[in-house]
C-alpha atoms as a PDB file:
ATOM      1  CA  UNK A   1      -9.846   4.619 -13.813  1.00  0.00           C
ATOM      2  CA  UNK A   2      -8.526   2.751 -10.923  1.00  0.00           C
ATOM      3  CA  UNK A   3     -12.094   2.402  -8.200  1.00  0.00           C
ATOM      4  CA  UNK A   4     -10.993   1.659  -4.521  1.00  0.00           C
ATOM      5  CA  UNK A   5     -13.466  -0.123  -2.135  1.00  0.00           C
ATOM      6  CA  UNK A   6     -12.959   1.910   1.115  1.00  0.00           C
ATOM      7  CA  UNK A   7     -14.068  -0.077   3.842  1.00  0.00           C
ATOM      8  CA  UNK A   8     -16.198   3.084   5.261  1.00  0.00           C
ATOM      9  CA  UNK A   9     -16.701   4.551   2.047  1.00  0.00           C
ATOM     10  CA  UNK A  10     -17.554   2.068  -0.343  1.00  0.00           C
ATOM     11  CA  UNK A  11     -16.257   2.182  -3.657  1.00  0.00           C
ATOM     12  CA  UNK A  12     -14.348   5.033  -4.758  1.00  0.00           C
ATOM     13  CA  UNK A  13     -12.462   6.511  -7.509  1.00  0.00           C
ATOM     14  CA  UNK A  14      -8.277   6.721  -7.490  1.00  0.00           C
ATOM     15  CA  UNK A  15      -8.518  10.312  -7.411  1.00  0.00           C
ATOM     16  CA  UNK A  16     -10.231  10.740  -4.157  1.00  0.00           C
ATOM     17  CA  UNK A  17      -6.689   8.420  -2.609  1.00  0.00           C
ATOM     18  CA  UNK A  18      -3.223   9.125  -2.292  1.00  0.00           C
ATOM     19  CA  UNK A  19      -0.618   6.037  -2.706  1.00  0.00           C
ATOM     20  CA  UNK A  20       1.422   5.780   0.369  1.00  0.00           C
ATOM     21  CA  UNK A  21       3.918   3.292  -0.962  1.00  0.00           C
ATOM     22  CA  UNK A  22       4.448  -0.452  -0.751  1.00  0.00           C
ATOM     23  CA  UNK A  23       3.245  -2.804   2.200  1.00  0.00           C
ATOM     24  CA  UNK A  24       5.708  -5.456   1.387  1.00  0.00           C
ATOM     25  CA  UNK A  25       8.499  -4.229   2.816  1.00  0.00           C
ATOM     26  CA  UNK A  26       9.128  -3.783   6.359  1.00  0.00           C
ATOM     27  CA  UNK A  27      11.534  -1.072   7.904  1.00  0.00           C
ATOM     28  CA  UNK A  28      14.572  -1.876   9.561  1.00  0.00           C
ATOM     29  CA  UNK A  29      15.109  -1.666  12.925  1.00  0.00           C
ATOM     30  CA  UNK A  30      16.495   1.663  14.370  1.00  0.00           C
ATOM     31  CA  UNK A  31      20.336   0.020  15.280  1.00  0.00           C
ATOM     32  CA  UNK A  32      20.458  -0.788  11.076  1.00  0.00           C
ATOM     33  CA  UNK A  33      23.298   0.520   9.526  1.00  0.00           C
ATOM     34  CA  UNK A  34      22.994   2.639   6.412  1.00  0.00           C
ATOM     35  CA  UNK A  35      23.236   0.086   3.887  1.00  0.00           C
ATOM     36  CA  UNK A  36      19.723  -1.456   5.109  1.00  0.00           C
ATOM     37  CA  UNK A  37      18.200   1.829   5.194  1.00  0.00           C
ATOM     38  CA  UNK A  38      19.386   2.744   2.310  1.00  0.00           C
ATOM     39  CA  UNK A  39      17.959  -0.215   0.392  1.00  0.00           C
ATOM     40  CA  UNK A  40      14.815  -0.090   2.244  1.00  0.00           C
ATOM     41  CA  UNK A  41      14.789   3.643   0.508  1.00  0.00           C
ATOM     42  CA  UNK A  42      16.125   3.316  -2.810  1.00  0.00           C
ATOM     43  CA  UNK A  43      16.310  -0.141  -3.728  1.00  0.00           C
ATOM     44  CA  UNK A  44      12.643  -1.216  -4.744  1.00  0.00           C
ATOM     45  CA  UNK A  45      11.113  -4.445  -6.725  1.00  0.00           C
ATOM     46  CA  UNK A  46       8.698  -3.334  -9.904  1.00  0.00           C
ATOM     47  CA  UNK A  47       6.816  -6.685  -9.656  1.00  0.00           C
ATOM     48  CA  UNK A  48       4.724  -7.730 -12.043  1.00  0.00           C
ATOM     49  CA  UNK A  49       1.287  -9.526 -10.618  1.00  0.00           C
ATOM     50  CA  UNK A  50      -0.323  -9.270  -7.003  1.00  0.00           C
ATOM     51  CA  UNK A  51       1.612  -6.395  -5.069  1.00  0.00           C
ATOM     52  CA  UNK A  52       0.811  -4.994  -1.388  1.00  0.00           C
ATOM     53  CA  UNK A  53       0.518  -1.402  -1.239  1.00  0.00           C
ATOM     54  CA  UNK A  54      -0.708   1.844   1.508  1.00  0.00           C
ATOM     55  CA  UNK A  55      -2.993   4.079  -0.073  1.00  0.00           C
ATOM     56  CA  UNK A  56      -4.834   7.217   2.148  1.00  0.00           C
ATOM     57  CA  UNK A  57      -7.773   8.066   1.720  1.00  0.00           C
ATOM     58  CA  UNK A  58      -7.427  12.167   1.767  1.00  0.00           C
ATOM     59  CA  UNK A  59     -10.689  12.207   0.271  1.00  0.00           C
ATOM     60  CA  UNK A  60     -13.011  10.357   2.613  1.00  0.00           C
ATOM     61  CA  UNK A  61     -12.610   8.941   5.849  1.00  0.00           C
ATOM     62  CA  UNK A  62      -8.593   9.530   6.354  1.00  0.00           C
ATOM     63  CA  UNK A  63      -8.020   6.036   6.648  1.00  0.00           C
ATOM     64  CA  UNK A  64      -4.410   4.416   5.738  1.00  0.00           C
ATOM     65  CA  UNK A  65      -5.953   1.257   3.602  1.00  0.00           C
ATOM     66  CA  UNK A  66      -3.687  -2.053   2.657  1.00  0.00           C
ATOM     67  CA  UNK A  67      -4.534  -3.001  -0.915  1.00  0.00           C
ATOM     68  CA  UNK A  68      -3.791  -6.008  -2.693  1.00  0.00           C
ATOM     69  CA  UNK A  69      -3.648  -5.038  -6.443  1.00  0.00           C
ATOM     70  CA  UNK A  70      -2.600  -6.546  -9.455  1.00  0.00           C
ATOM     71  CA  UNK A  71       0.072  -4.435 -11.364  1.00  0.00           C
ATOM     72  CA  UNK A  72      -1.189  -5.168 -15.219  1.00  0.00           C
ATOM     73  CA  UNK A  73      -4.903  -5.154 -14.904  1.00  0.00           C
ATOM     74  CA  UNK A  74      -4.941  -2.888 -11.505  1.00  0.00           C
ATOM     75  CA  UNK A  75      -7.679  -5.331 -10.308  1.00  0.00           C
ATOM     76  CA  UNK A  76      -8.117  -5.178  -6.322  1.00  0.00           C
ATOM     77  CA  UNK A  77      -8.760  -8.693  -4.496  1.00  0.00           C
ATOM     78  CA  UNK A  78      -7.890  -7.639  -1.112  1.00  0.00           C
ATOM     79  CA  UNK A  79      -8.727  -4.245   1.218  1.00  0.00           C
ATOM     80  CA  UNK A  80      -7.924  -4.191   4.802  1.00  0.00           C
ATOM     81  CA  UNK A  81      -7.366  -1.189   7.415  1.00  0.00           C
ATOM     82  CA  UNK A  82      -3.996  -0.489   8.161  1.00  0.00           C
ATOM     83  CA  UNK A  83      -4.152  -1.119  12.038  1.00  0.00           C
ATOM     84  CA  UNK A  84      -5.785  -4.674  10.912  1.00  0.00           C
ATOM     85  CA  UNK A  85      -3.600  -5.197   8.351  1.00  0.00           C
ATOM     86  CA  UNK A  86      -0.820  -8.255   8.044  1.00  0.00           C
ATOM     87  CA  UNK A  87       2.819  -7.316   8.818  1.00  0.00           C
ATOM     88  CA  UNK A  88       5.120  -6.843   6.021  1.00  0.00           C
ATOM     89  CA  UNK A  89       6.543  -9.897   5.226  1.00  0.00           C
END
């Protein structure tokens, strides 16, 4: 089972989060046509390694979290509050 270290919480099990989808990409700007929206939808990277994702926690504090995780051994090297969090690169 995945365990989350909630900066207000402490650690965590998955269950008690909801994934709110991945931090690496940023959305395009309003005046985008439908092609970059469209990709920014649909088209999405399965990478394998150190990914940036938004989880919520629904079951604690209601904080939107940026995790670093790796995608093969789900270890966690990086939690951060959303409002503190890097841009999407």
């Amino acid at each position: 089972m995945l365990r989350i270290p909630c900066p207000f919480c402490g650690v965590r099990d998955e269950i008690e989060f909801r994934y709110r989808g991945d931090a690496s990409v940023a959305r395009p700007a309003a005046q985008a046509d439908a092609s970059e929206f469209f990709r920014y939808v649909y088209e999405r990277a399965n990478p394998l390694g150190w990914h940036a994702e938004w989880w919520l926690h629904v079951g604690g504090c209601r904080q939107l979290l940026r995790l670093e995780r790796h995608t093969l051994t789900h270890e966690i090297r990086a939690v951060a509050v959303a409002a503190a969090a890097e841009p999407a690169r």
